[in-house]
C-alpha atoms as a PDB file:
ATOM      1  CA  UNK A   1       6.970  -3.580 -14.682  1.00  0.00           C
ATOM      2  CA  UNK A   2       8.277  -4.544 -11.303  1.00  0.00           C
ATOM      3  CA  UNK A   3       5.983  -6.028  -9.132  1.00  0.00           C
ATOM      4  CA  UNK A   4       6.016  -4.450  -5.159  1.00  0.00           C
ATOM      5  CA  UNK A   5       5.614  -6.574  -2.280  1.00  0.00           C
ATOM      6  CA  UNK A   6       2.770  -5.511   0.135  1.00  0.00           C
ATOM      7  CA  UNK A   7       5.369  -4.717   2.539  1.00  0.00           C
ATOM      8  CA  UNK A   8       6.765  -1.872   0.227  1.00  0.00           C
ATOM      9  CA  UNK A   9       2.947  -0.103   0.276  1.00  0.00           C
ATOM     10  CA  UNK A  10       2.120  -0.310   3.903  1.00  0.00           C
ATOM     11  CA  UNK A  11       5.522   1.310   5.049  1.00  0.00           C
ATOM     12  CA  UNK A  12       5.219   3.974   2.713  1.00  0.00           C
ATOM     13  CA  UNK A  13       1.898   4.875   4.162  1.00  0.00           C
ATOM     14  CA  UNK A  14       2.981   4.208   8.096  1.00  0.00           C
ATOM     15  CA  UNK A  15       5.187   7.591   8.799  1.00  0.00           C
ATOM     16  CA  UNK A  16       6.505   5.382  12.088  1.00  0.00           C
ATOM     17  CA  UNK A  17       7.713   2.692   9.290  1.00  0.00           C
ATOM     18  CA  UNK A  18      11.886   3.330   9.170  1.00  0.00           C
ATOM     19  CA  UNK A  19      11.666   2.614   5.415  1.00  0.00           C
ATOM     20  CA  UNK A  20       9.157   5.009   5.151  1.00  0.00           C
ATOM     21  CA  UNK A  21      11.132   7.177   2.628  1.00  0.00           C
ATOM     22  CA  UNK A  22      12.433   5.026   0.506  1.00  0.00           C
ATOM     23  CA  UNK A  23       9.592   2.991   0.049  1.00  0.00           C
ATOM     24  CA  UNK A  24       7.311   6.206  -0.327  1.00  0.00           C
ATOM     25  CA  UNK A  25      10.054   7.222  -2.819  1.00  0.00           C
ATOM     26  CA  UNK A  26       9.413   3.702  -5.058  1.00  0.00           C
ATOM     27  CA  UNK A  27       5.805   4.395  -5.315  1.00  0.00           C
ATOM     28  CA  UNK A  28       6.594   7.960  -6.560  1.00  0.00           C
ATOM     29  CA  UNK A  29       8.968   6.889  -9.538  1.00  0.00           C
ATOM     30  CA  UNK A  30       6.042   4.903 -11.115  1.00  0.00           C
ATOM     31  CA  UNK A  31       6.314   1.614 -13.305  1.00  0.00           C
ATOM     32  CA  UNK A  32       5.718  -0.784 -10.542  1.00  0.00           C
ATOM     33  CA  UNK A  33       2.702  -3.105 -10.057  1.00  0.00           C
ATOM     34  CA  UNK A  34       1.262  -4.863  -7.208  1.00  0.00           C
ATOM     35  CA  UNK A  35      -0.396  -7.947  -7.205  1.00  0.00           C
ATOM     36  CA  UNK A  36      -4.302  -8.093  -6.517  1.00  0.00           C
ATOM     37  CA  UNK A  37      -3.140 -10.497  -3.637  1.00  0.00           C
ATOM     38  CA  UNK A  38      -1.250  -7.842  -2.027  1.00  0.00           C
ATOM     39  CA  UNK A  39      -4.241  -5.314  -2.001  1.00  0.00           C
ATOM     40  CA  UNK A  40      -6.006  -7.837  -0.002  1.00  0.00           C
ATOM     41  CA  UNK A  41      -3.031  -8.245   2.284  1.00  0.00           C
ATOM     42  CA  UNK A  42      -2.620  -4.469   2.918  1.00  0.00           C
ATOM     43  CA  UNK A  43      -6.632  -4.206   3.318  1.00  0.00           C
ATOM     44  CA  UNK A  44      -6.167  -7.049   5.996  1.00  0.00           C
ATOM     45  CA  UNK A  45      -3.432  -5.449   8.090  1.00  0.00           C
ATOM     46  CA  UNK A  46      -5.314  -2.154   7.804  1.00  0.00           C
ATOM     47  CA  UNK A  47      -8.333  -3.397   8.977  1.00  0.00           C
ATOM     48  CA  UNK A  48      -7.328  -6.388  11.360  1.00  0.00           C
ATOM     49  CA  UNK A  49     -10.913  -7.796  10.810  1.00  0.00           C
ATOM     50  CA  UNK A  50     -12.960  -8.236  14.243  1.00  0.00           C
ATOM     51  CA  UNK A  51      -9.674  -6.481  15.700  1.00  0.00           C
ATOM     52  CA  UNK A  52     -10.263  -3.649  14.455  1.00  0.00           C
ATOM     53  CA  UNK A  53      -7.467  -1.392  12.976  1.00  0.00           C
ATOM     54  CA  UNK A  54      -3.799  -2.963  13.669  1.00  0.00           C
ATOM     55  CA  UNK A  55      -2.418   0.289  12.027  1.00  0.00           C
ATOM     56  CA  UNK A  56      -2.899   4.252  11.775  1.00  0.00           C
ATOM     57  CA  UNK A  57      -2.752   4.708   8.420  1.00  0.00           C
ATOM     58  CA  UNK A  58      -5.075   6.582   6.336  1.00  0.00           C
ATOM     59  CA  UNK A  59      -7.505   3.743   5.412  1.00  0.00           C
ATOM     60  CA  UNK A  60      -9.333   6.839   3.062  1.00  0.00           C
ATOM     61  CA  UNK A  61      -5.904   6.839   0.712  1.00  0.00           C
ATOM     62  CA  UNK A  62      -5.797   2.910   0.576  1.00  0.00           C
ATOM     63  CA  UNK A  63      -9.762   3.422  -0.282  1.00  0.00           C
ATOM     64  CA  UNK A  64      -9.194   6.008  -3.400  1.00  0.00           C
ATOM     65  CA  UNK A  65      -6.021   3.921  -4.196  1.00  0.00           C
ATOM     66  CA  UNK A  66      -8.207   0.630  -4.864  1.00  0.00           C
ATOM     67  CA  UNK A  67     -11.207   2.394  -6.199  1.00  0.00           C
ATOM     68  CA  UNK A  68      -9.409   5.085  -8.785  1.00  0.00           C
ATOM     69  CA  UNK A  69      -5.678   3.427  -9.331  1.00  0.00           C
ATOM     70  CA  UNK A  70      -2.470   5.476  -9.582  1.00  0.00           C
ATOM     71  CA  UNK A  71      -1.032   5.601 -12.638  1.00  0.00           C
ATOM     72  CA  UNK A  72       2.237   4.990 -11.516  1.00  0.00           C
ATOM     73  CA  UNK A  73       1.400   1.332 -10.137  1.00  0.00           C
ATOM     74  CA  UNK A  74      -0.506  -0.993 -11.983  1.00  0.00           C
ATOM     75  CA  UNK A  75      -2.832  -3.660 -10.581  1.00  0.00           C
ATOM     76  CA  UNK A  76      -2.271  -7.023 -11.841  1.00  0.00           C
END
């Protein structure tokens, strides 16, 4: 299990991100986990709080992501 850095997750789900790819392609492969900690940090940039959004990414996918897993990253 390799743990993922929140960075990883929120440029594979900003298509504007230049790592995009790759780090869409290192969710895909599976056996990675991200730290609880992280969710919170990718909820946080998603949401910017009293800002309001900071990004455009699909806040629904992040939702389903938290709520149902993937079973090709683990949540520890």
């Amino acid at each position: 299990m390799r743990p993922l850095d929140s960075s990883v997750v929120m440029a594979s789900m900003h298509e504007a991100e230049p790592h995009h790819e790759a780090c869409s392609a290192l969710l895909l492969q599976g056996g990675r986990a991200l730290y609880v900690h992280a969710l919170a940090e990718v909820f946080s940039t998603l949401t910017g709080g009293a800002q309001g959004p900071r990004v455009g990414a699909d806040l629904a996918h992040f939702a389903a992501l938290v709520r149902e897993g993937d079973p090709r990253v683990e949540a520890v």
